[in-house]
C-alpha atoms as a PDB file:
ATOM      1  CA  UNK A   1       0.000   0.000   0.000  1.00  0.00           C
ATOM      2  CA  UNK A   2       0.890   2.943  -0.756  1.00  0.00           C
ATOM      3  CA  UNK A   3      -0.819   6.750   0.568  1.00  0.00           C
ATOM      4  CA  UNK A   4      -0.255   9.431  -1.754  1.00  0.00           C
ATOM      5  CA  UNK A   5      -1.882  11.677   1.073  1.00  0.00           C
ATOM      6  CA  UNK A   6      -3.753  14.318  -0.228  1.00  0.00           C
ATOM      7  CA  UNK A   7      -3.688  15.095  -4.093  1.00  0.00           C
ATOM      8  CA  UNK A   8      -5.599  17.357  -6.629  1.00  0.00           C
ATOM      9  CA  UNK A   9      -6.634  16.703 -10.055  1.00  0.00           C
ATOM     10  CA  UNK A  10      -8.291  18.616 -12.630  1.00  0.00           C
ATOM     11  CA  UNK A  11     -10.663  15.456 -13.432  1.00  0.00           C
ATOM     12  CA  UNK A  12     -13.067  14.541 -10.901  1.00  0.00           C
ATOM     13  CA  UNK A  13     -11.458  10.650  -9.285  1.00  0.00           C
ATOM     14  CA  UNK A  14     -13.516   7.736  -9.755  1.00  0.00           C
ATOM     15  CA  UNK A  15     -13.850   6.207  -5.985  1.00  0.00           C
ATOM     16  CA  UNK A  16     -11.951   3.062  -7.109  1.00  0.00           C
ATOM     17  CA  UNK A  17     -10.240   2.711  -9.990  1.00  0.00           C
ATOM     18  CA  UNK A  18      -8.355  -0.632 -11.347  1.00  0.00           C
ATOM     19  CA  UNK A  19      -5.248  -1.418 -13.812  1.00  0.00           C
ATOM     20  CA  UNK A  20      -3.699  -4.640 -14.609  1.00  0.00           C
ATOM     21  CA  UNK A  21      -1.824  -4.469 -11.791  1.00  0.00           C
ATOM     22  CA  UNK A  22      -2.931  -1.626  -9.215  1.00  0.00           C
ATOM     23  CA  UNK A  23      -6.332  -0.636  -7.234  1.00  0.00           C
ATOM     24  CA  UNK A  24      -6.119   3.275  -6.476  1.00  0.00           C
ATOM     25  CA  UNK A  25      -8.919   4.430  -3.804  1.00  0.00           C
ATOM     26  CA  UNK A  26     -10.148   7.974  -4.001  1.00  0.00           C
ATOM     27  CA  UNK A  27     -11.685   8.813  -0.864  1.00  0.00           C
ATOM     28  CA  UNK A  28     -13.110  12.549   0.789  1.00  0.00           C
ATOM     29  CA  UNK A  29     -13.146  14.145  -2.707  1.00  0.00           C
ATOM     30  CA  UNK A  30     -13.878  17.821  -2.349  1.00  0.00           C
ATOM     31  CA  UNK A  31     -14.721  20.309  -5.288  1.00  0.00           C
ATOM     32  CA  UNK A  32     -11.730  23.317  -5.508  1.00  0.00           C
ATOM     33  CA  UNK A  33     -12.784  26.597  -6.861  1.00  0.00           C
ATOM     34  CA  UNK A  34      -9.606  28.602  -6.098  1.00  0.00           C
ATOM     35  CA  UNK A  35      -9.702  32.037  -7.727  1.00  0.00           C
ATOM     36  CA  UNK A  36      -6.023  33.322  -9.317  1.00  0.00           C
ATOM     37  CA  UNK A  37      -3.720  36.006  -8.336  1.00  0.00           C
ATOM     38  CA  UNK A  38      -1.787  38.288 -10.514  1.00  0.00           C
ATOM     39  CA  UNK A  39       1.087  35.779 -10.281  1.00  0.00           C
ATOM     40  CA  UNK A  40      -0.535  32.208 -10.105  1.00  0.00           C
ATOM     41  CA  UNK A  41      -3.573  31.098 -12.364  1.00  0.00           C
ATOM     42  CA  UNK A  42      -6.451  29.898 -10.049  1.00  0.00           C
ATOM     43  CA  UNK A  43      -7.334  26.382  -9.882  1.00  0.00           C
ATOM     44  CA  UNK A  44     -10.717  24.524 -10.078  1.00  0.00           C
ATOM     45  CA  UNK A  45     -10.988  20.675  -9.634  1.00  0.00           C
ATOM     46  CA  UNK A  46     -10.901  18.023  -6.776  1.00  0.00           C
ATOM     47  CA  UNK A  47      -8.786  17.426  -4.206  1.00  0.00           C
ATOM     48  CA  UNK A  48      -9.006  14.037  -2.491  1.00  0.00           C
ATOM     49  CA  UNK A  49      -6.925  11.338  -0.530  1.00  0.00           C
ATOM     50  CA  UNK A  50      -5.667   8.742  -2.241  1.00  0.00           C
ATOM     51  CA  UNK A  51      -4.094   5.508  -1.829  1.00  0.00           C
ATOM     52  CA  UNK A  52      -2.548   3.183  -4.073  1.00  0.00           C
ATOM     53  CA  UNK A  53      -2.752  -0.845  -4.052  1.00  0.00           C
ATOM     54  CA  UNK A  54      -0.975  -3.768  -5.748  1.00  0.00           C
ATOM     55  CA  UNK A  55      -3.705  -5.931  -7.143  1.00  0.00           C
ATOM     56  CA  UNK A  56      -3.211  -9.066  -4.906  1.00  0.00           C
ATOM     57  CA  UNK A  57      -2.434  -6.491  -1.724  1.00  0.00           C
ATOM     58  CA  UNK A  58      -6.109  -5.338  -2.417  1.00  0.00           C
ATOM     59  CA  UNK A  59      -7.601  -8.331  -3.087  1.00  0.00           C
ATOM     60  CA  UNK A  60      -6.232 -10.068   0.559  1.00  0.00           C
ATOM     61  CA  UNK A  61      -7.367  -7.048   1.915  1.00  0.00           C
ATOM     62  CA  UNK A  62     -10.962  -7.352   0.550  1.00  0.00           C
ATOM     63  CA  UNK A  63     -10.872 -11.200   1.669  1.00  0.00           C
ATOM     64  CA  UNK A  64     -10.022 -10.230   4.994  1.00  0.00           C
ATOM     65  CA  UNK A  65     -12.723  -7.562   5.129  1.00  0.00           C
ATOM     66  CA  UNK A  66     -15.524 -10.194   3.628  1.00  0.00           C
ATOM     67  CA  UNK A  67     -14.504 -12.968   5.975  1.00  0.00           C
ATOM     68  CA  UNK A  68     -14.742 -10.505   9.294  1.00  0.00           C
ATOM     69  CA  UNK A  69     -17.596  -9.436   7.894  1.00  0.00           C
ATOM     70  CA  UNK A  70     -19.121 -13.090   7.590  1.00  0.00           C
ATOM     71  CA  UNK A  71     -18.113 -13.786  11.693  1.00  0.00           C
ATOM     72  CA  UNK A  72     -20.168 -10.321  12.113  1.00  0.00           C
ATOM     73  CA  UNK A  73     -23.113 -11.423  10.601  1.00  0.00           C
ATOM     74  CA  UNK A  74     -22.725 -15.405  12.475  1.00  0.00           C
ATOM     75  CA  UNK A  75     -22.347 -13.821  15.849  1.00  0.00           C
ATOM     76  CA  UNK A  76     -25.586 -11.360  15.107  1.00  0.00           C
ATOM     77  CA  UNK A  77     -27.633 -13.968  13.942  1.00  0.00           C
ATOM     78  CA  UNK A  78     -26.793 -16.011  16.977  1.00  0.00           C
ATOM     79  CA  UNK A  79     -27.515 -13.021  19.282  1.00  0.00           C
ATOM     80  CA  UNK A  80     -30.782 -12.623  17.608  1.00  0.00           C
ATOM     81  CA  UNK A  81     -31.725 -16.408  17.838  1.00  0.00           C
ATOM     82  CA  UNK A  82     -31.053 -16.009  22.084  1.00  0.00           C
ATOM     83  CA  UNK A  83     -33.578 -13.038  21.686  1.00  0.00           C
ATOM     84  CA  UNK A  84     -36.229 -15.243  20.129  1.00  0.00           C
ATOM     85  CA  UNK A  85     -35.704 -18.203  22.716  1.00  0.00           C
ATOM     86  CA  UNK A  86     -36.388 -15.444  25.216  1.00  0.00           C
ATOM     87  CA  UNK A  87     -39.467 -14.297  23.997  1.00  0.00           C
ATOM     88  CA  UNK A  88     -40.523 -17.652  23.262  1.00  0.00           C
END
């Protein structure tokens, strides 16, 4: 992984975006309407945080996200059942 912190772009980021061989995540994306100076040209696009992925880095981390996600949803529907014995 790979944080490229906080970037701007003229072209509005898609919120995840994949190559052949990288996942980049483009998260808190903010519209910029800066107005220019006398020196400097104004600027008006995004600005956003970004973070960069290899391909199989992203996918373990998206199996590791599913499969917490899965003992989440057991340990809920377990809860739930010991709710319905109760009122049973």
């Amino acid at each position: 992984m790979k944080n490229h912190g906080t970037v701007q772009s003229t072209i509005e980021p898609k919120e995840t975006e994949i190559t052949e061989t990288k996942v980049f995540i483009a998260s808190e994306v903010t519209p910029i309407d800066e107005p220019g100076t006398d020196e400097q040209p104004g600027f008006k696009g995004y600005s956003y945080n970004l973070v960069e992925y290899d391909k199989d880095e992203y996918i373990q981390m998206i199996q590791e996200q599913n499969t917490a996600l899965e003992n989440e949803t057991t340990a809920i529907q377990m809860a739930l059942c010991d709710v319905y014995e109760m009122l049973g």
